[in-house]
PDB file of N, CA and C in Angstrom:
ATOM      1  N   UNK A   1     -23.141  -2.338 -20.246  1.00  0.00           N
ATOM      2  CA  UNK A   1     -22.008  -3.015 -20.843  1.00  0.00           C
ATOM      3  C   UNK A   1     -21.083  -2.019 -21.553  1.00  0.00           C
ATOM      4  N   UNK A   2     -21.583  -0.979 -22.035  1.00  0.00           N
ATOM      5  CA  UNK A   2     -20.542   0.233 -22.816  1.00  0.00           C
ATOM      6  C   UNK A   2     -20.121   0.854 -22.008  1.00  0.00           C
ATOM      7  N   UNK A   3     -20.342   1.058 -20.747  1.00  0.00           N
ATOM      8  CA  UNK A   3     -19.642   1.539 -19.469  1.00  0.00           C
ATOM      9  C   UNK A   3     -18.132   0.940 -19.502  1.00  0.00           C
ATOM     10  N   UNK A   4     -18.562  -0.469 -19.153  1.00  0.00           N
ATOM     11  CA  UNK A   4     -17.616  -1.137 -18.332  1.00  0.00           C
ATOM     12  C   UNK A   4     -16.535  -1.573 -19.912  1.00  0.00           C
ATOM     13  N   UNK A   5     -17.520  -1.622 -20.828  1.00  0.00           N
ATOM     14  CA  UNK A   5     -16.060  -1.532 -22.026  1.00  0.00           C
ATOM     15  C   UNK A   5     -15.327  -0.198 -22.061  1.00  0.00           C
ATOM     16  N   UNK A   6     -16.329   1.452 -22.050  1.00  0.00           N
ATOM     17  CA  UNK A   6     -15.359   2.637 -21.946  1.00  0.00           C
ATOM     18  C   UNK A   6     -14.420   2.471 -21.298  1.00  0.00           C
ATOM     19  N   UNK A   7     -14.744   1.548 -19.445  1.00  0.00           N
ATOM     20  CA  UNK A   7     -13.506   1.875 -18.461  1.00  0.00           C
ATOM     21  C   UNK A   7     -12.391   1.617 -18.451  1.00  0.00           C
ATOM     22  N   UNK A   8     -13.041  -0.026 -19.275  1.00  0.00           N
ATOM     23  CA  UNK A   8     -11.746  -0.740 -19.724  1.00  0.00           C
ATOM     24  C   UNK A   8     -10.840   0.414 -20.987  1.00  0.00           C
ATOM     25  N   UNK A   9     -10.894   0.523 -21.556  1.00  0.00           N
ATOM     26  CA  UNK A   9     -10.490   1.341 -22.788  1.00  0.00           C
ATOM     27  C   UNK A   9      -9.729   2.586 -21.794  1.00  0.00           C
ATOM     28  N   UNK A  10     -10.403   3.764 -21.296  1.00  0.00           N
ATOM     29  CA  UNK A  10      -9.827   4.556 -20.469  1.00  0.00           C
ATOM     30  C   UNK A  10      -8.766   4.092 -19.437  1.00  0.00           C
ATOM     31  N   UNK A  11      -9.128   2.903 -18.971  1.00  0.00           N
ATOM     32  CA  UNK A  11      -7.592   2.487 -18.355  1.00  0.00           C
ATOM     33  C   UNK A  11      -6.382   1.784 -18.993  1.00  0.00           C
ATOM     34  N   UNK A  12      -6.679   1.523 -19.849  1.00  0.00           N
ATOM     35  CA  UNK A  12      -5.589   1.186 -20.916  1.00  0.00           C
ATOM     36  C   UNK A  12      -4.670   2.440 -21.147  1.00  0.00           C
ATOM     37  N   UNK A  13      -5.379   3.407 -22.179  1.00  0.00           N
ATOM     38  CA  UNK A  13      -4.695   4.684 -21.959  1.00  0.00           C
ATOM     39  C   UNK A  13      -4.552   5.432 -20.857  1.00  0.00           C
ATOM     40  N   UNK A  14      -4.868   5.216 -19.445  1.00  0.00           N
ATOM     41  CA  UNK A  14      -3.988   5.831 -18.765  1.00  0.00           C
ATOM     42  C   UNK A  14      -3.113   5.190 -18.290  1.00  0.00           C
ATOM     43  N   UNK A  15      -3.141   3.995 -18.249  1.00  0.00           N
ATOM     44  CA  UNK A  15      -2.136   2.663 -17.104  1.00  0.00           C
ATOM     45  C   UNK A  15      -0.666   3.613 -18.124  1.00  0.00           C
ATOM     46  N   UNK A  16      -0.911   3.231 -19.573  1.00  0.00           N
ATOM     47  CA  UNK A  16      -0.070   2.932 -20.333  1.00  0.00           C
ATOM     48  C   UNK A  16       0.620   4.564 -20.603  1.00  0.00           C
ATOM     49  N   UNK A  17       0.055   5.637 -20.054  1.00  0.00           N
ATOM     50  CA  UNK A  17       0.429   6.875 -19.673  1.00  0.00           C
ATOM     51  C   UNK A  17       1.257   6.919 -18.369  1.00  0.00           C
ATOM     52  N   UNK A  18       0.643   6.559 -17.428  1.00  0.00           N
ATOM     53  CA  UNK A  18       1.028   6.519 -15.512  1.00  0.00           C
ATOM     54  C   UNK A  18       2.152   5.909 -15.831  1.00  0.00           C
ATOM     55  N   UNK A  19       2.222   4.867 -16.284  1.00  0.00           N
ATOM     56  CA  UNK A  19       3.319   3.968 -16.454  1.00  0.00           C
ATOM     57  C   UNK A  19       4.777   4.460 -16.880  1.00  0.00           C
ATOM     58  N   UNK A  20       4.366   4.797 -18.226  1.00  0.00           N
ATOM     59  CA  UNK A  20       5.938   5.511 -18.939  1.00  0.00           C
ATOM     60  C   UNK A  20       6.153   6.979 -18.060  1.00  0.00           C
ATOM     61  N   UNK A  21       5.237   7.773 -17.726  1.00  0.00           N
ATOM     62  CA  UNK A  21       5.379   8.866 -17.249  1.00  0.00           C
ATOM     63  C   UNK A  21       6.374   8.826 -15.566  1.00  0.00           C
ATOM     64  N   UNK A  22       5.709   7.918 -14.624  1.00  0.00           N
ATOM     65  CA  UNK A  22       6.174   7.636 -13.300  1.00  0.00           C
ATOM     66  C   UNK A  22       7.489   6.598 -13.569  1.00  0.00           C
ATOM     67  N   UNK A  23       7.443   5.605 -14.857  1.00  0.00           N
ATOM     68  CA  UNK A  23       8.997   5.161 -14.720  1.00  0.00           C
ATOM     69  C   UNK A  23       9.945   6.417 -15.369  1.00  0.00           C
ATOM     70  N   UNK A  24       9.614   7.220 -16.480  1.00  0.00           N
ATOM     71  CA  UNK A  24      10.724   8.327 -16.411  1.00  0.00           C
ATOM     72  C   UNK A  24      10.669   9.334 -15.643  1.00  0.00           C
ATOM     73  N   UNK A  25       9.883   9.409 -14.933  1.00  0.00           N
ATOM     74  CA  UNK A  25      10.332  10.606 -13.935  1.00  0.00           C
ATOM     75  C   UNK A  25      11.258   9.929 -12.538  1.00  0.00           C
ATOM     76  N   UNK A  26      10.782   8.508 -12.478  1.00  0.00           N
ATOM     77  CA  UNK A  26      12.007   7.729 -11.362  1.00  0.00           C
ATOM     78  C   UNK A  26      13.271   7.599 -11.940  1.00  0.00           C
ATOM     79  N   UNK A  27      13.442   7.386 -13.469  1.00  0.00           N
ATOM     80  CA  UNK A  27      14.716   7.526 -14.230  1.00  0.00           C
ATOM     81  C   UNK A  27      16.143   8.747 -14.102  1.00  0.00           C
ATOM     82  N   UNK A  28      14.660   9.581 -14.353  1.00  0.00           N
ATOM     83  CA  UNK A  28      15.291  10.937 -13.838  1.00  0.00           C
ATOM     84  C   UNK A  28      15.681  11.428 -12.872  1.00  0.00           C
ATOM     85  N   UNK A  29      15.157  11.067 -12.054  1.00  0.00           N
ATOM     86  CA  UNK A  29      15.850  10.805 -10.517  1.00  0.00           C
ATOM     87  C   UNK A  29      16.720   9.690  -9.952  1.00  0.00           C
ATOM     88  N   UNK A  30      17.009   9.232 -10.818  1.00  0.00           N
ATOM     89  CA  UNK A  30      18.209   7.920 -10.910  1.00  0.00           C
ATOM     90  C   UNK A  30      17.891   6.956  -9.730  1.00  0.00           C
ATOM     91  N   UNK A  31      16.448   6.815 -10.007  1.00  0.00           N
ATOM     92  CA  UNK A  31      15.993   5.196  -9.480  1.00  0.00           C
ATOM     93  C   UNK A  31      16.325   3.704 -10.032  1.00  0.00           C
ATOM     94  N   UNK A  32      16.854   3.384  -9.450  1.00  0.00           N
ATOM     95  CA  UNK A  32      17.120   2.024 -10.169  1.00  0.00           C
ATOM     96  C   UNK A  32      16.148   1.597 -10.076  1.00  0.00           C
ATOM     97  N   UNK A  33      15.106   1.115  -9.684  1.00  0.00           N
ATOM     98  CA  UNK A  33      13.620   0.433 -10.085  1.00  0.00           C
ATOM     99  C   UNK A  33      12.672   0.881 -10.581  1.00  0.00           C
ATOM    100  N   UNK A  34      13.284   2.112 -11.181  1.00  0.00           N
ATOM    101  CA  UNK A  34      12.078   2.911 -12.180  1.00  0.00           C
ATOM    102  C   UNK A  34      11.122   1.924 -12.974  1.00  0.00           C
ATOM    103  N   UNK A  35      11.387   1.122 -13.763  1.00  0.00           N
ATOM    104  CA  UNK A  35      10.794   0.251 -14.479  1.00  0.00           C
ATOM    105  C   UNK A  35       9.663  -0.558 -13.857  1.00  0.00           C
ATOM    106  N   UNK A  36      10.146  -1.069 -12.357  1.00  0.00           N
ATOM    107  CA  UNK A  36       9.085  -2.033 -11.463  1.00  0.00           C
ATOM    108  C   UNK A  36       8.357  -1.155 -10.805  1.00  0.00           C
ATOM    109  N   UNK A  37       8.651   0.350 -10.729  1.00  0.00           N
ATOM    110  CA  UNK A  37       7.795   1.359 -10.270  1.00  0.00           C
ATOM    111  C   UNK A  37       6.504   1.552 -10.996  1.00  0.00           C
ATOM    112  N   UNK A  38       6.670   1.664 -12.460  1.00  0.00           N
ATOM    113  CA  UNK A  38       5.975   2.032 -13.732  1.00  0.00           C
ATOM    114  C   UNK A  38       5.430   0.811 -13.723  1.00  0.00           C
ATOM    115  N   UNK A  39       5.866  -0.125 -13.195  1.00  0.00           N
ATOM    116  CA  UNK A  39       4.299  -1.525 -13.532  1.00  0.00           C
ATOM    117  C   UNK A  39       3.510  -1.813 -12.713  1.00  0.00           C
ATOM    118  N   UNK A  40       4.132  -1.413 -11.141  1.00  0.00           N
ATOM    119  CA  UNK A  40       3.030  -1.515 -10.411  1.00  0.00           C
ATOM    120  C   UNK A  40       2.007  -0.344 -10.648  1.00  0.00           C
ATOM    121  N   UNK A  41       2.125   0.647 -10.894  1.00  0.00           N
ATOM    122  CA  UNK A  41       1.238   1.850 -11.403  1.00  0.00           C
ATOM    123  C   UNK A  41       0.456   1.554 -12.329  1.00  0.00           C
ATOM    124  N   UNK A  42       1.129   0.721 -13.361  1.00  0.00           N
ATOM    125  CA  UNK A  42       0.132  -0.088 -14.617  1.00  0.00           C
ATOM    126  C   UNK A  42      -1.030  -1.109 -13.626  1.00  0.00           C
ATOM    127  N   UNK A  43      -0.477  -1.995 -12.888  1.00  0.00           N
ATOM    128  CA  UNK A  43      -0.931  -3.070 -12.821  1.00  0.00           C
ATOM    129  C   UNK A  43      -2.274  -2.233 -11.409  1.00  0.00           C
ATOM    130  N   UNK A  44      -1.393  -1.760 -10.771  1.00  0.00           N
ATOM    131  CA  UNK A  44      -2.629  -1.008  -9.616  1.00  0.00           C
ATOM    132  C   UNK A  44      -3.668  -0.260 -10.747  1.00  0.00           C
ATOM    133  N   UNK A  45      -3.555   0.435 -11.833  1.00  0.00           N
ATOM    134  CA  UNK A  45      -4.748   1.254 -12.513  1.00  0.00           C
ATOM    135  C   UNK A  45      -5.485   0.267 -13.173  1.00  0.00           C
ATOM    136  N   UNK A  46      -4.959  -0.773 -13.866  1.00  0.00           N
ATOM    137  CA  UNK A  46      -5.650  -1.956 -14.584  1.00  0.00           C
ATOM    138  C   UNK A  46      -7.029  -2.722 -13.617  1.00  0.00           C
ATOM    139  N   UNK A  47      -6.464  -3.344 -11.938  1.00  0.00           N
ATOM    140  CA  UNK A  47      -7.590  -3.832 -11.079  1.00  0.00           C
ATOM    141  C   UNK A  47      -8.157  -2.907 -10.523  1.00  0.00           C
ATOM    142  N   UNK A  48      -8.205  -1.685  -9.889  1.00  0.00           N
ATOM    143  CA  UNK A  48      -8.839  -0.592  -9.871  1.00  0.00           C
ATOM    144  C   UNK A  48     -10.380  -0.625 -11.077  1.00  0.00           C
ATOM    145  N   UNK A  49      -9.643  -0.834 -12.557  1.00  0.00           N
ATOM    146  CA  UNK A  49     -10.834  -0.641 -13.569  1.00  0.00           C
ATOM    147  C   UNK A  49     -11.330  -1.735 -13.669  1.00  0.00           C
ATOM    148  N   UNK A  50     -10.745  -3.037 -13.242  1.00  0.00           N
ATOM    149  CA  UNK A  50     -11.377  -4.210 -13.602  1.00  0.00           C
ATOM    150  C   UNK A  50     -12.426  -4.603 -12.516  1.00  0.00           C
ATOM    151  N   UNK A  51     -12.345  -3.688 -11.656  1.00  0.00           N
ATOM    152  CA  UNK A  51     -12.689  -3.549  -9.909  1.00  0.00           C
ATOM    153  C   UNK A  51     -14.506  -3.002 -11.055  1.00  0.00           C
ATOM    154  N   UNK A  52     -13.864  -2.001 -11.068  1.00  0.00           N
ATOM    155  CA  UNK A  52     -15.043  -0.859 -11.458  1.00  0.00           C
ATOM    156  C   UNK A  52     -15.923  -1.405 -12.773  1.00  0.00           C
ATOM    157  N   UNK A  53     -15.227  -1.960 -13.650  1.00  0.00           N
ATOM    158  CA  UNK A  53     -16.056  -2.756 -14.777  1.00  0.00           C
ATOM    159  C   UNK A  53     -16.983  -3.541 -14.206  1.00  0.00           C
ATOM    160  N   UNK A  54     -16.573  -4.675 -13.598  1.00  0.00           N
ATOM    161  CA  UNK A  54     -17.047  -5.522 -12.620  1.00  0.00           C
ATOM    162  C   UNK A  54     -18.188  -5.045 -11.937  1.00  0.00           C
ATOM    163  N   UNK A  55     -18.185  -4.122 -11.550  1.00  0.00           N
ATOM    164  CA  UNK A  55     -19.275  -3.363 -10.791  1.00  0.00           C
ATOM    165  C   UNK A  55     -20.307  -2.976 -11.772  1.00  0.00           C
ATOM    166  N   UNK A  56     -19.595  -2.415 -12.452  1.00  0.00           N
ATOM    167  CA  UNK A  56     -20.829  -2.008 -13.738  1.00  0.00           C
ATOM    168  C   UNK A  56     -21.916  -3.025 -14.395  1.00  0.00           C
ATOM    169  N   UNK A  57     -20.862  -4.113 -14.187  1.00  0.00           N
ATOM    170  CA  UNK A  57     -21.874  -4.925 -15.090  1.00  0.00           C
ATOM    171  C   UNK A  57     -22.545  -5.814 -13.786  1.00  0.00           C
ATOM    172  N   UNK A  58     -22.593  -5.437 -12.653  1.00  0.00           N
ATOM    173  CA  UNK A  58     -23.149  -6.163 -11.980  1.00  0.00           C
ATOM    174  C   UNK A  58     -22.653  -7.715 -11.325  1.00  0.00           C
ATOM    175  N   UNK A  59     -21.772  -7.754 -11.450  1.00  0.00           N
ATOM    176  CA  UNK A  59     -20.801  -9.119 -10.818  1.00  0.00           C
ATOM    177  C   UNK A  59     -20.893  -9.229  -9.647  1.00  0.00           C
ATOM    178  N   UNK A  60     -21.051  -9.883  -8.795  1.00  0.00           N
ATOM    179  CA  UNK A  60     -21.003  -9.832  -7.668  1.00  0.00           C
ATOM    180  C   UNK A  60     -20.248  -9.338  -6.734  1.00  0.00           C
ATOM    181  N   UNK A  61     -21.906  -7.728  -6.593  1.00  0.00           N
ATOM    182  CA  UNK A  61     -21.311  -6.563  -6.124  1.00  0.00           C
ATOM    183  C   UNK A  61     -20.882  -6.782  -4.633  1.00  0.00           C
ATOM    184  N   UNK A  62     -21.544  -7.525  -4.030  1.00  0.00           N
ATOM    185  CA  UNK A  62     -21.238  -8.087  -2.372  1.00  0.00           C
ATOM    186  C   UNK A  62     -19.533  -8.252  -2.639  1.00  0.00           C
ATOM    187  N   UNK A  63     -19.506  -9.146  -3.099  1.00  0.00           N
ATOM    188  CA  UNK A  63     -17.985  -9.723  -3.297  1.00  0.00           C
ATOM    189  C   UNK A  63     -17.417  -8.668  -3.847  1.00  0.00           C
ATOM    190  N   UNK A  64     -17.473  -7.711  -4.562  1.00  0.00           N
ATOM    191  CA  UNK A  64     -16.639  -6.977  -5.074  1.00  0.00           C
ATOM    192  C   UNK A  64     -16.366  -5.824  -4.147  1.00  0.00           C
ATOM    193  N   UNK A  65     -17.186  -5.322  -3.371  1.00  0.00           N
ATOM    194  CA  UNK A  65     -16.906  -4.083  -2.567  1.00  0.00           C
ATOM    195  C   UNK A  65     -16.219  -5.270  -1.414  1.00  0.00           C
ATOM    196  N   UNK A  66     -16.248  -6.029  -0.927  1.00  0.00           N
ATOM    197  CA  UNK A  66     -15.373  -6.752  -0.070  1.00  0.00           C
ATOM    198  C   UNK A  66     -13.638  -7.120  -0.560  1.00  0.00           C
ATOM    199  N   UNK A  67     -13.817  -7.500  -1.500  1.00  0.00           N
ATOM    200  CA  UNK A  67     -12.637  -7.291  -2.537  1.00  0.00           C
ATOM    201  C   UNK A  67     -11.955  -6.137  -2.531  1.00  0.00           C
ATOM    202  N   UNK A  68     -12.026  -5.551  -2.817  1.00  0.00           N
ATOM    203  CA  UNK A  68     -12.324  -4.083  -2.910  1.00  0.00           C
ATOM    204  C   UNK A  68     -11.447  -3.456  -1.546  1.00  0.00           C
ATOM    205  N   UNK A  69     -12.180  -3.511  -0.513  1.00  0.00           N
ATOM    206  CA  UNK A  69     -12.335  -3.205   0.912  1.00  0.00           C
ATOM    207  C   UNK A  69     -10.928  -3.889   1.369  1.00  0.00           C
ATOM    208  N   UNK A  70     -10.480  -4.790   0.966  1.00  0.00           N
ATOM    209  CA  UNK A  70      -9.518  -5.709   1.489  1.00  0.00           C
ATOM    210  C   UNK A  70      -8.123  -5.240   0.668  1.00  0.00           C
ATOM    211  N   UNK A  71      -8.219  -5.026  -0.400  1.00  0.00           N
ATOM    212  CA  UNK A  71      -7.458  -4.320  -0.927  1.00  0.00           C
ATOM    213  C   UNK A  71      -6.975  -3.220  -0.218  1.00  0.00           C
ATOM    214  N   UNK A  72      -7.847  -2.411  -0.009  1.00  0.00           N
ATOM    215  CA  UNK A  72      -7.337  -1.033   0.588  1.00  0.00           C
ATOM    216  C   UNK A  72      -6.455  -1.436   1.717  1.00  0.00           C
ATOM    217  N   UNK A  73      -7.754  -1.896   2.651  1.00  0.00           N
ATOM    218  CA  UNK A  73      -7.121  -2.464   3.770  1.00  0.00           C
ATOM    219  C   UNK A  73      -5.717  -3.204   3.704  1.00  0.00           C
ATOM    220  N   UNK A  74      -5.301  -3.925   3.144  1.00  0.00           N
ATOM    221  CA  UNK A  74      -3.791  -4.688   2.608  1.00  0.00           C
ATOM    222  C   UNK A  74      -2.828  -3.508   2.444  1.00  0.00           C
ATOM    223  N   UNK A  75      -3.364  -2.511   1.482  1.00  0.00           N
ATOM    224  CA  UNK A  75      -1.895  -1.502   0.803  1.00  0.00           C
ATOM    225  C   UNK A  75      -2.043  -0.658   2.087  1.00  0.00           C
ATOM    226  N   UNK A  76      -2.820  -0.458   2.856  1.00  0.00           N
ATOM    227  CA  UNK A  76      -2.861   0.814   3.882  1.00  0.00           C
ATOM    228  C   UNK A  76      -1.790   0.446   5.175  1.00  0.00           C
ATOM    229  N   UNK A  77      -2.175  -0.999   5.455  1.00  0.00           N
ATOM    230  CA  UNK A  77      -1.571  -1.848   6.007  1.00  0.00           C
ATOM    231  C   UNK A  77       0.036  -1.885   5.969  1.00  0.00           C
ATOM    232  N   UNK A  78       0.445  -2.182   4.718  1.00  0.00           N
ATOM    233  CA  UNK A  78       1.745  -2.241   4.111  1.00  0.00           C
ATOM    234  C   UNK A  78       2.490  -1.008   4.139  1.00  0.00           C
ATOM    235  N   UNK A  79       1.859   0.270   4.011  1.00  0.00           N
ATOM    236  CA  UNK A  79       2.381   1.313   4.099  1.00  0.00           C
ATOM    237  C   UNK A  79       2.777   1.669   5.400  1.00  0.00           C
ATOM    238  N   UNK A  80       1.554   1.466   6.084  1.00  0.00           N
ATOM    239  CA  UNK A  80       2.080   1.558   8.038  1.00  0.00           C
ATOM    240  C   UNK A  80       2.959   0.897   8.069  1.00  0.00           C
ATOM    241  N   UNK A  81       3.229  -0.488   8.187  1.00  0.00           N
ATOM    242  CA  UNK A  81       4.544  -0.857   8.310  1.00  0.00           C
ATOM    243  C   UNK A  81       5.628  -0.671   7.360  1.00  0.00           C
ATOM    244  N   UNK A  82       5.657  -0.463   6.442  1.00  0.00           N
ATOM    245  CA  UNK A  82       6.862  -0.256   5.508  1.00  0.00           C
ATOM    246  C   UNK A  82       7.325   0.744   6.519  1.00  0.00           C
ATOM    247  N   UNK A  83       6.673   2.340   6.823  1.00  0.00           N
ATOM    248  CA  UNK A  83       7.072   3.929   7.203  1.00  0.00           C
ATOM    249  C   UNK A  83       7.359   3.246   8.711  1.00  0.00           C
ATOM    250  N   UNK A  84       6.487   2.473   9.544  1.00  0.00           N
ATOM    251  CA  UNK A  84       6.753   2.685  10.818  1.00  0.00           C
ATOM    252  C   UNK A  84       8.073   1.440  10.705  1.00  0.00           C
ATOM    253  N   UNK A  85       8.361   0.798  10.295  1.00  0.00           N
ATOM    254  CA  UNK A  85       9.458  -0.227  10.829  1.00  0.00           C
ATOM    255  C   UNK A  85      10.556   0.742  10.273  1.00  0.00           C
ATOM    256  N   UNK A  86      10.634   1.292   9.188  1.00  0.00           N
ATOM    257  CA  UNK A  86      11.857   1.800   7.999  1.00  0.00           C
ATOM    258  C   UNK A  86      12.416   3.347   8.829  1.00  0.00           C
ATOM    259  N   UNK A  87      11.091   4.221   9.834  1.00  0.00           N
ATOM    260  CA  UNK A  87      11.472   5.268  10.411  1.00  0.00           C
ATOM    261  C   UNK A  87      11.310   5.147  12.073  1.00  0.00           C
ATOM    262  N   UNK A  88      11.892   3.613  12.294  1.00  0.00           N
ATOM    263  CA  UNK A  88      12.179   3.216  13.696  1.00  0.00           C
ATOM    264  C   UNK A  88      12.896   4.009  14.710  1.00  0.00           C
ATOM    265  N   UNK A  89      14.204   3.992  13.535  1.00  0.00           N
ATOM    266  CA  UNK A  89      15.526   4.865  14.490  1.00  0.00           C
ATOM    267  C   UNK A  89      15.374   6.114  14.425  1.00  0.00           C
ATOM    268  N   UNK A  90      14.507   6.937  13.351  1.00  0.00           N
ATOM    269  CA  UNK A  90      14.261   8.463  13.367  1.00  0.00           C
ATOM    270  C   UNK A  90      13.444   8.648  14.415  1.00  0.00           C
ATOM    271  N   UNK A  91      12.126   7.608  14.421  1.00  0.00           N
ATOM    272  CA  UNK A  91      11.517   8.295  15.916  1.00  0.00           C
ATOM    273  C   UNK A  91      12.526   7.730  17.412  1.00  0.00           C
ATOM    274  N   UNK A  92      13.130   6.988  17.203  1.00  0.00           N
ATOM    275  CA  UNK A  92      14.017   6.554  18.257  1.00  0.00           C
ATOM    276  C   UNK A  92      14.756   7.725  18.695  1.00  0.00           C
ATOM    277  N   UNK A  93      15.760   8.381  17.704  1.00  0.00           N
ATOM    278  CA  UNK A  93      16.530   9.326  18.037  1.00  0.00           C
ATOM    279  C   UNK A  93      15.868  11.142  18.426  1.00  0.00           C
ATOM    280  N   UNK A  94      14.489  11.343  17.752  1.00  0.00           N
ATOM    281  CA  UNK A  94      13.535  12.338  17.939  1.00  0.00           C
ATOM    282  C   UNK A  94      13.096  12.073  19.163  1.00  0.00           C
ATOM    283  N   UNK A  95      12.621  11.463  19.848  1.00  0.00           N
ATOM    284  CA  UNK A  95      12.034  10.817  21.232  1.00  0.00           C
ATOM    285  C   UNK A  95      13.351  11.127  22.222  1.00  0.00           C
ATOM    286  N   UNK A  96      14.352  10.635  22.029  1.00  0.00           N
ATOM    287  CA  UNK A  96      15.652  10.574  22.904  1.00  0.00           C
ATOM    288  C   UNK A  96      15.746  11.993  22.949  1.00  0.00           C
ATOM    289  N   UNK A  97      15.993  13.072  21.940  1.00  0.00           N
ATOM    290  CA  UNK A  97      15.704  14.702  21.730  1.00  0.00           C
ATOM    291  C   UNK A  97      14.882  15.012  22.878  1.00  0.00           C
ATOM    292  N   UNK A  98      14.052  14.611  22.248  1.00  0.00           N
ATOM    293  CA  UNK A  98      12.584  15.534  23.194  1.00  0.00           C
ATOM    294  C   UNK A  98      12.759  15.141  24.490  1.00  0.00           C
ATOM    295  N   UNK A  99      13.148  13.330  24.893  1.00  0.00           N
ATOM    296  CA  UNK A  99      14.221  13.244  26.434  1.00  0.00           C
ATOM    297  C   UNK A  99      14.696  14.476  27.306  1.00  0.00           C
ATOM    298  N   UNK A 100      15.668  14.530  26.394  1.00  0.00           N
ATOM    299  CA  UNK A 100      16.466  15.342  27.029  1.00  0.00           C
ATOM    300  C   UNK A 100      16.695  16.760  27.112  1.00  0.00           C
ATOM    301  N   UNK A 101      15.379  17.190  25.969  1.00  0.00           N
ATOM    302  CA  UNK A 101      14.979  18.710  26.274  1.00  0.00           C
ATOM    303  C   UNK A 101      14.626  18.714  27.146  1.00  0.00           C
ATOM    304  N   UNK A 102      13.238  18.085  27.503  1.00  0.00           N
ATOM    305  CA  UNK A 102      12.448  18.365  28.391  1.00  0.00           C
ATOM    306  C   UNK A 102      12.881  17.711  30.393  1.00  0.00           C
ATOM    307  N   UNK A 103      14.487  17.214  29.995  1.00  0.00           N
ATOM    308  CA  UNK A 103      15.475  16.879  31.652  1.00  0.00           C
ATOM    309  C   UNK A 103      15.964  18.399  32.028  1.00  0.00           C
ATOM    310  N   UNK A 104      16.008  18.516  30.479  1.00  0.00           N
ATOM    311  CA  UNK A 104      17.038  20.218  30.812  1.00  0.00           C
ATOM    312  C   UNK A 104      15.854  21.828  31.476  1.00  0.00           C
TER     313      UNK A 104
END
């Protein structure tokens, strides 16, 4: 149980570090969503530890590494398509390149 209270505690101070740190460094780079940047960073380090508390104290570890597992699986997911739909026309126009090098 002092585990899973340390983790909690350690992710507090870092969420609440990651957070201000990754929204001003998007600031600084004149992100306009710096702010919703800095909370998903909060909010991803917070279930991460609540993931891992959970575990500690024995919660149902079946369910939790499936949890867990699905998670990944979801953001890994989201990222493939975010990059592959968003860099459609770059491989479109790289492909058409390599076309027509390899006519010449």
């Amino acid at each position: 149980m002092i585990v899973a209270v340390l983790i909690l505690f350690v992710a507090a101070l870092v969420a609440e570090a990651a957070e201000r740190l990754i929204a001003g460094s998007a600031r600084a780079a004149s992100i306009q969503t710096a702010g919703f940047i800095g909370k998903i960073a909060r909010y991803a380090i917070w279930i991460f530890a609540l993931l891992a508390a959970l575990d500690q104290l024995n919660v149902a570890p079946a369910f939790m590494q499936t949890l867990f597992t699905g998670i990944v699986i979801a953001v890994a997911l989201a990222v493939g398509l975010a990059f592959g739909l968003g860099g459609q026309k770059t491989a479109e126009r790289y492909l058409e390149r390599l076309s027509d090098e390899m006519k010449k």
